[in-house]
Structures are given as structure tokens and as C-alpha cells.
PDB file of N, CA and C in Angstrom:
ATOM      1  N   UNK A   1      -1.281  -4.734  -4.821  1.00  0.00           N
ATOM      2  CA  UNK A   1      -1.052  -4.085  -3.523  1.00  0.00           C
ATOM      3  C   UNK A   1      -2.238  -3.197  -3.187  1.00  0.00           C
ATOM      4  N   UNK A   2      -2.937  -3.280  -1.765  1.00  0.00           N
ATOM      5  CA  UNK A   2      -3.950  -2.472  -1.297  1.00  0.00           C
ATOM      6  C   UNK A   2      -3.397  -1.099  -1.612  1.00  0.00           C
ATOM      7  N   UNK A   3      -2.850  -0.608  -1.243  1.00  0.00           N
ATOM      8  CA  UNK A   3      -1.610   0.946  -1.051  1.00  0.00           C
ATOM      9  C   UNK A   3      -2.056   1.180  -2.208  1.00  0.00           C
ATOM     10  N   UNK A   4      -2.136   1.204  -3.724  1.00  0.00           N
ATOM     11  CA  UNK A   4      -2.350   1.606  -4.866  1.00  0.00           C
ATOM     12  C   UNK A   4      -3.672   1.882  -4.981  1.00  0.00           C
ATOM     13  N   UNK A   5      -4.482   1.887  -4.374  1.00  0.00           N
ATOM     14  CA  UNK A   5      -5.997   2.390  -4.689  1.00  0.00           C
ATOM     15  C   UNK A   5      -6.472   3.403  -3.519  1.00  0.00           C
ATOM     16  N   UNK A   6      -6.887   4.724  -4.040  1.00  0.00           N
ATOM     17  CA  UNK A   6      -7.349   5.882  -2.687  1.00  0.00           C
ATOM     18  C   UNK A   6      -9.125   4.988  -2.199  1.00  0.00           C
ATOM     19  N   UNK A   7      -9.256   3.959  -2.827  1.00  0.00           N
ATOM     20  CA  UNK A   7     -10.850   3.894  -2.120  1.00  0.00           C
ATOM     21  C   UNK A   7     -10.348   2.971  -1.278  1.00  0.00           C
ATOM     22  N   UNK A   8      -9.530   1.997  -0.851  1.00  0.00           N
ATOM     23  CA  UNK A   8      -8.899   1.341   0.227  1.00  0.00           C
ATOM     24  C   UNK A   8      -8.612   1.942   0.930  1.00  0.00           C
ATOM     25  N   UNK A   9      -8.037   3.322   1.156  1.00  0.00           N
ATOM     26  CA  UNK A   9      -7.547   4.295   2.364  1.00  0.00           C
ATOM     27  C   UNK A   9      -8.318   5.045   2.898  1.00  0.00           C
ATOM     28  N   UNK A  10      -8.725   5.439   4.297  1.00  0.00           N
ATOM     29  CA  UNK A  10      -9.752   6.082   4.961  1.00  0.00           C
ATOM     30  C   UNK A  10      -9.015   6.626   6.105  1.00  0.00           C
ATOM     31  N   UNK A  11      -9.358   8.147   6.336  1.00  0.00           N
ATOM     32  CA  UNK A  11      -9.043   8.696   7.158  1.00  0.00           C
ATOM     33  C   UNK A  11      -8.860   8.228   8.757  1.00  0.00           C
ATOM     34  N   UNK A  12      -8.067   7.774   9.129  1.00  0.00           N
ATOM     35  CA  UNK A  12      -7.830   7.317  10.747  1.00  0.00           C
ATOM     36  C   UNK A  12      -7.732   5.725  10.397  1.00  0.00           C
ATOM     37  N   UNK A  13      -7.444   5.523   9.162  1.00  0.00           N
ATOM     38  CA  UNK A  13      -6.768   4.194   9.343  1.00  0.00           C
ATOM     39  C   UNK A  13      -5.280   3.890   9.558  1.00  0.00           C
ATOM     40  N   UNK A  14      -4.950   2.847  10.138  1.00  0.00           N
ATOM     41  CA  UNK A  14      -3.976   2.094  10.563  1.00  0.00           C
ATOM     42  C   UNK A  14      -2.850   2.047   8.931  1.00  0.00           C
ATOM     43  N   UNK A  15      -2.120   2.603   8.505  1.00  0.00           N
ATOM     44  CA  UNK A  15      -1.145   2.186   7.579  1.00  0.00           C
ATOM     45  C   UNK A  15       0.856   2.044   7.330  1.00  0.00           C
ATOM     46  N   UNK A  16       0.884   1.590   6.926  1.00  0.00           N
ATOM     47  CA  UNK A  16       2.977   1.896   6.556  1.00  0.00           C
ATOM     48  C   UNK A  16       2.904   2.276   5.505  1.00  0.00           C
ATOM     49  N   UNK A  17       3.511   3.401   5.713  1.00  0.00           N
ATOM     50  CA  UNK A  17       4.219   4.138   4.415  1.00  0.00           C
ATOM     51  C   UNK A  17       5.580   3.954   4.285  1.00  0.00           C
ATOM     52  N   UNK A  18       5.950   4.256   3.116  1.00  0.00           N
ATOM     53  CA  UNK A  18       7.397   4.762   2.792  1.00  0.00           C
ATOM     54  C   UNK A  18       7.226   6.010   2.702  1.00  0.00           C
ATOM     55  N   UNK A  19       8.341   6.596   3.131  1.00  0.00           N
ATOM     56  CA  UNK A  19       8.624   8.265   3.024  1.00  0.00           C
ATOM     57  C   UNK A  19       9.899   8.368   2.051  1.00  0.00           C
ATOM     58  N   UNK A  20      10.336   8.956   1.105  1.00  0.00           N
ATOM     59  CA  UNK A  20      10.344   9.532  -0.155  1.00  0.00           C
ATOM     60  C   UNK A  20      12.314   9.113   0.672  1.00  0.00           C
ATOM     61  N   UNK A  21      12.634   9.825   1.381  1.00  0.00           N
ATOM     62  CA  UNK A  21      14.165   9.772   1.739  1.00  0.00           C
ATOM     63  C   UNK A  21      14.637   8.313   2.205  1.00  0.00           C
ATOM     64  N   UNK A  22      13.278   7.812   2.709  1.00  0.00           N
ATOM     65  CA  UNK A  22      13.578   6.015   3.134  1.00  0.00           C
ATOM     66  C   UNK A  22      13.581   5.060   1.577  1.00  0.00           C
ATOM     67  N   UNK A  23      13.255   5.607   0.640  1.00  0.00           N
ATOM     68  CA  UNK A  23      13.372   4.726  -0.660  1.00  0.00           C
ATOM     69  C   UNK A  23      14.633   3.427  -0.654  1.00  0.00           C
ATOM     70  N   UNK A  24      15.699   3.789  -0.278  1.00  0.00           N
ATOM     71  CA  UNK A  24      16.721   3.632  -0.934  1.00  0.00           C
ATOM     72  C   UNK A  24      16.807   2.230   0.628  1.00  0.00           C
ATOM     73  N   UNK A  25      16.877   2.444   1.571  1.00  0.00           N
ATOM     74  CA  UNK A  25      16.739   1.880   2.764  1.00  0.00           C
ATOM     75  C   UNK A  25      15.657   0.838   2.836  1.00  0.00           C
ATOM     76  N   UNK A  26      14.357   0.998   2.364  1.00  0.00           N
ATOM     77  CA  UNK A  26      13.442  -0.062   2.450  1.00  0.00           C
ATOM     78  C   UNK A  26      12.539   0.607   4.011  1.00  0.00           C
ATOM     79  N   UNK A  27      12.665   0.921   4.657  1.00  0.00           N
ATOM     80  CA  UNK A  27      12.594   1.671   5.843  1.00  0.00           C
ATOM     81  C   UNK A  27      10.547   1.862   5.790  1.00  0.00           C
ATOM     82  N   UNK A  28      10.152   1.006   6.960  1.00  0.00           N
ATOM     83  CA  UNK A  28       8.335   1.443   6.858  1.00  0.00           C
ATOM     84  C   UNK A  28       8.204   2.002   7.840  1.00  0.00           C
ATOM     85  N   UNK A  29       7.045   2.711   8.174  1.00  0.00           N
ATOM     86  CA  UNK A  29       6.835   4.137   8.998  1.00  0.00           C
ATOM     87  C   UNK A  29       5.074   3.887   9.136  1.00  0.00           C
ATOM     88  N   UNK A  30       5.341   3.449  10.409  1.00  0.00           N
ATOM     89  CA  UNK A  30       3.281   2.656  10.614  1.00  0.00           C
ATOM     90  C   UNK A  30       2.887   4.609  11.308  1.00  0.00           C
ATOM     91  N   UNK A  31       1.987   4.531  11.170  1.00  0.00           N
ATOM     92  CA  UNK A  31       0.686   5.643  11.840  1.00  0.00           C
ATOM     93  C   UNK A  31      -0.448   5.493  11.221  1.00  0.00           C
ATOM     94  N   UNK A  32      -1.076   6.780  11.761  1.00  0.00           N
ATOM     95  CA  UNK A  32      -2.636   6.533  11.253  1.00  0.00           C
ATOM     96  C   UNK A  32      -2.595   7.408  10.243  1.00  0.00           C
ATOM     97  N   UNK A  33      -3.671   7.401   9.487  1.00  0.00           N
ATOM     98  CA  UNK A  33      -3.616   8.587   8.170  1.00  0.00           C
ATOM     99  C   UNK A  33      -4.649   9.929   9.049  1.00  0.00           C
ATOM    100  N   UNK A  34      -3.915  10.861   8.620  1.00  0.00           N
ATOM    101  CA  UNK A  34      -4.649  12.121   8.754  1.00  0.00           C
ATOM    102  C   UNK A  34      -5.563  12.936   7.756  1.00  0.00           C
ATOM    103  N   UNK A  35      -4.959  12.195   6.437  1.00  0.00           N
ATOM    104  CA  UNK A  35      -5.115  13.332   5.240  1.00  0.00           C
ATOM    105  C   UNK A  35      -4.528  12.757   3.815  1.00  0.00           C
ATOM    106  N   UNK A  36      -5.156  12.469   2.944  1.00  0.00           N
ATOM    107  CA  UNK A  36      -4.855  11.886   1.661  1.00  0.00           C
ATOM    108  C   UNK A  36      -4.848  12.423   0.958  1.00  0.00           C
ATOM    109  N   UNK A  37      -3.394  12.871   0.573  1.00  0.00           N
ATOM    110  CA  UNK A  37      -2.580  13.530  -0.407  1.00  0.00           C
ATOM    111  C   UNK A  37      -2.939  13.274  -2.248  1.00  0.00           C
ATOM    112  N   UNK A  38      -2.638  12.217  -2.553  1.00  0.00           N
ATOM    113  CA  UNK A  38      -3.241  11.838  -3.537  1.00  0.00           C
ATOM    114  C   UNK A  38      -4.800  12.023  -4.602  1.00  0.00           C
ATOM    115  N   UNK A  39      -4.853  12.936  -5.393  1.00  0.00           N
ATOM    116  CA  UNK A  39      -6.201  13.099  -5.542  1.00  0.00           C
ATOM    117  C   UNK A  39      -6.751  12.028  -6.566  1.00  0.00           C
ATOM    118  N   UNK A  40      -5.863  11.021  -7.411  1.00  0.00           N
ATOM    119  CA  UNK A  40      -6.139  10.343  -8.350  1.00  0.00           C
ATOM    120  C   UNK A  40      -6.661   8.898  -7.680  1.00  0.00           C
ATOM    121  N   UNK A  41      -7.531   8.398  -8.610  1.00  0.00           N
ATOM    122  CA  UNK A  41      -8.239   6.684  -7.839  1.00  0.00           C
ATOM    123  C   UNK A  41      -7.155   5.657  -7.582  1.00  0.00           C
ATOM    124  N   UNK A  42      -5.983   6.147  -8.241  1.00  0.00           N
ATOM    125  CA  UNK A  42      -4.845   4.713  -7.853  1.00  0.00           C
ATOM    126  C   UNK A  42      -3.140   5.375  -8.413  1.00  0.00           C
ATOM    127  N   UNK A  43      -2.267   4.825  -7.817  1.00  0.00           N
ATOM    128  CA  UNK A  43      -1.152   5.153  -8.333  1.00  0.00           C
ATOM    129  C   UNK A  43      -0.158   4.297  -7.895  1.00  0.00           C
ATOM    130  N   UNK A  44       0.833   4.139  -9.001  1.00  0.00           N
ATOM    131  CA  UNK A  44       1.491   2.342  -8.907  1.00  0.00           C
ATOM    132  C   UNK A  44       2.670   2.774  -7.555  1.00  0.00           C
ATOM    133  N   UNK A  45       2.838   3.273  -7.299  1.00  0.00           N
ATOM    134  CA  UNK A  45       3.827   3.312  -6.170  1.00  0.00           C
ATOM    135  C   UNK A  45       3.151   3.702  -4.702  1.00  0.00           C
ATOM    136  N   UNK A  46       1.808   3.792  -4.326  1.00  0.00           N
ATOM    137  CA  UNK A  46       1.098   3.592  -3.572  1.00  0.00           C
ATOM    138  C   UNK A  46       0.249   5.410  -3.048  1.00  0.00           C
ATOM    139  N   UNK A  47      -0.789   5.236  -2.572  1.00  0.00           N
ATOM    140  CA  UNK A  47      -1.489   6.632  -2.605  1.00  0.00           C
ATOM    141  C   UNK A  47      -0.403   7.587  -1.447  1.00  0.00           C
ATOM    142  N   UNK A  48      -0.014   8.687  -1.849  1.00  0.00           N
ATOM    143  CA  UNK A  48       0.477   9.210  -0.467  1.00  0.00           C
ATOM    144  C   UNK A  48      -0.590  10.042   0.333  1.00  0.00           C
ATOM    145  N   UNK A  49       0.043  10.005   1.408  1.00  0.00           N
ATOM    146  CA  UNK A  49      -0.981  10.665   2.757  1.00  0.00           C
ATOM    147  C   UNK A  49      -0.198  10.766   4.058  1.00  0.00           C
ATOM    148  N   UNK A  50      -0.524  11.796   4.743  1.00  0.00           N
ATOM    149  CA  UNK A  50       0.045  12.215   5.898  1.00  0.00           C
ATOM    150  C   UNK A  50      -0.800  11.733   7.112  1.00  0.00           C
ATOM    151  N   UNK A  51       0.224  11.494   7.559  1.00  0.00           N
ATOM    152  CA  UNK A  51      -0.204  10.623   9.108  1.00  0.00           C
ATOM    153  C   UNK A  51      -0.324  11.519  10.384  1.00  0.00           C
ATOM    154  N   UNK A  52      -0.605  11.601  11.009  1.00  0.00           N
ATOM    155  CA  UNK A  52      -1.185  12.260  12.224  1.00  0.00           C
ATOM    156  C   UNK A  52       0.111  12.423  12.947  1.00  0.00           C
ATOM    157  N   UNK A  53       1.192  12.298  12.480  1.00  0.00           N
ATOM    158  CA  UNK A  53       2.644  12.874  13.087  1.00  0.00           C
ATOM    159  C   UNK A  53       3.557  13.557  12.287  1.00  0.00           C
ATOM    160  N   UNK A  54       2.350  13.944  11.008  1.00  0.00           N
ATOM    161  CA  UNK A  54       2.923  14.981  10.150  1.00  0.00           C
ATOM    162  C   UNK A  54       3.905  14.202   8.820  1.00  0.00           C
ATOM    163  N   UNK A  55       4.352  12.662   8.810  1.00  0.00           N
ATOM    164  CA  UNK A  55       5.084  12.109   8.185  1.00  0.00           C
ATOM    165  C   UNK A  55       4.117  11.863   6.853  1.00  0.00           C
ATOM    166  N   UNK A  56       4.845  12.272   5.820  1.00  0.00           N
ATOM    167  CA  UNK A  56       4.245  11.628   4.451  1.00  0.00           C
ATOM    168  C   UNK A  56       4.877  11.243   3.829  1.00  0.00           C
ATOM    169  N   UNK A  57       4.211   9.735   3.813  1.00  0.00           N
ATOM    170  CA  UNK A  57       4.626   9.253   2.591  1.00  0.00           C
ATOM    171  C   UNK A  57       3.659   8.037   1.907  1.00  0.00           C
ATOM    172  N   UNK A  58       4.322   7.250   0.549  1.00  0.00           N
ATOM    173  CA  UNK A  58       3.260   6.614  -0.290  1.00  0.00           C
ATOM    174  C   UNK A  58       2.904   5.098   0.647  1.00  0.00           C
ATOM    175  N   UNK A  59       1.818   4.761   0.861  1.00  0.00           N
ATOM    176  CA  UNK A  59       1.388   3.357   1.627  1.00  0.00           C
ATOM    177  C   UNK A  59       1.261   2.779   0.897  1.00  0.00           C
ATOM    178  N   UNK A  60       1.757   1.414   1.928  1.00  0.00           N
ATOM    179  CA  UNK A  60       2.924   0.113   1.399  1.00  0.00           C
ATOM    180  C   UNK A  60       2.085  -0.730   1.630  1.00  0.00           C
ATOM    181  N   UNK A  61       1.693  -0.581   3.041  1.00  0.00           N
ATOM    182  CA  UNK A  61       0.180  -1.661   3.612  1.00  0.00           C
ATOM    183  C   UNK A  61      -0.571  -1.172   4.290  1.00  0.00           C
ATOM    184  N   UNK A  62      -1.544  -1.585   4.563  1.00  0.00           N
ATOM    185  CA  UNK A  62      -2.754  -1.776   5.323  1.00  0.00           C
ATOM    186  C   UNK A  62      -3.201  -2.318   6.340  1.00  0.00           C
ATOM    187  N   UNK A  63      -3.448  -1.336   7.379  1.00  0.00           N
ATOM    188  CA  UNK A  63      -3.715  -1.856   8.715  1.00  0.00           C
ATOM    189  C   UNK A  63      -4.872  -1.993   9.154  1.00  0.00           C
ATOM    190  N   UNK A  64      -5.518  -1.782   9.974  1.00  0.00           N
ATOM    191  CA  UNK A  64      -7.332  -1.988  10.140  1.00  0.00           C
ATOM    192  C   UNK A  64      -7.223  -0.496  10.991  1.00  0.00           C
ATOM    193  N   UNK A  65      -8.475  -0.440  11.029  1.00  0.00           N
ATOM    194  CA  UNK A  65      -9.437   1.109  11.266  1.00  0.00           C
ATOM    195  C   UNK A  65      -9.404   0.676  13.092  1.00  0.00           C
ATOM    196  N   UNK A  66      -8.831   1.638  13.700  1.00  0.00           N
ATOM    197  CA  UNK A  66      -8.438   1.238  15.229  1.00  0.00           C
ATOM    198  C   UNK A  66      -9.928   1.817  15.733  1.00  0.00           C
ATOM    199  N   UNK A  67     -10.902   2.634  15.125  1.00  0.00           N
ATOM    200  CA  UNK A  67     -12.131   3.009  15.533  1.00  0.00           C
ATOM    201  C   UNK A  67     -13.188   2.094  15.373  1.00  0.00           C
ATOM    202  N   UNK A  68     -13.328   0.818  14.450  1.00  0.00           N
ATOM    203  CA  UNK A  68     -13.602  -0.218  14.127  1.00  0.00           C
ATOM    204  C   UNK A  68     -13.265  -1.298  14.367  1.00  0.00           C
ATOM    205  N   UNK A  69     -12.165  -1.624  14.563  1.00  0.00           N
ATOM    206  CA  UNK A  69     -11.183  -3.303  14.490  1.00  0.00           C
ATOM    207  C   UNK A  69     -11.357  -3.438  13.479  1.00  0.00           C
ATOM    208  N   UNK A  70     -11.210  -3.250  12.081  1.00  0.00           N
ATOM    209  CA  UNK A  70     -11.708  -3.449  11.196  1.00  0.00           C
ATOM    210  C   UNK A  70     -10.210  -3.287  10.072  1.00  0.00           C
TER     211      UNK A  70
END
């Protein structure tokens, strides 16, 4: 899974997270990243980071860089 490595995640990218209370639900939560929580190079349940609507949680997937198309 991309989500498990912080060098795949970049500030103002496109991602889905899970948020910590949606576990149980399956429940994904798309925004952009604001801020990467995570200080370690990888972690098996995916890097967490807060999204630019204040929501955090660990990313599931990977979207492209909306400043890029990329």
C-alpha cells in the first residue's frame, strides 16, 4: 500500500484517509493533506496526516497532486 510510506505523501496532495472512529465502519474521508503527522519513514496501518479540513487520519490511498495533475 502507497499510504505506508511518508516519502509517497506530500503536502497538498490529493488522499483518503481513515479516521481512527471510522475503523470499525470502513468509512474513507478524501481531502488534501495539510500536515504530516507521522514522523517515522513508514507505518503498517498507513502515515497519518491532517487534511486541510482539520480531519486526521491514517491514508488508505493516493490521489495525485491537484497543483501538478500528477
Amino acid at each position: 500500500m502507497e499510504g505506508e510510506f511518508r516519502d509517497n505523501i506530500k503536502i497538498g496532495s490529493l488522499v483518503k484517509v481513515m479516521q481512527k472512529t471510522d475503523q470499525k465502519t470502513g468509512i474513507i474521508t478524501e481531502g488534501i493533506v495539510k500536515e504530516i503527522l507521522t514522523n517515522s519513514k513508514s507505518h503498517p496501518h498507513g502515515i497519518k496526516v491532517r487534511l486541510e479540513n482539520g480531519i486526521i487520519g491514517r491514508v488508505k490511498e493516493l490521489g495525485y497532486d491537484p497543483k501538478t495533475n500528477n
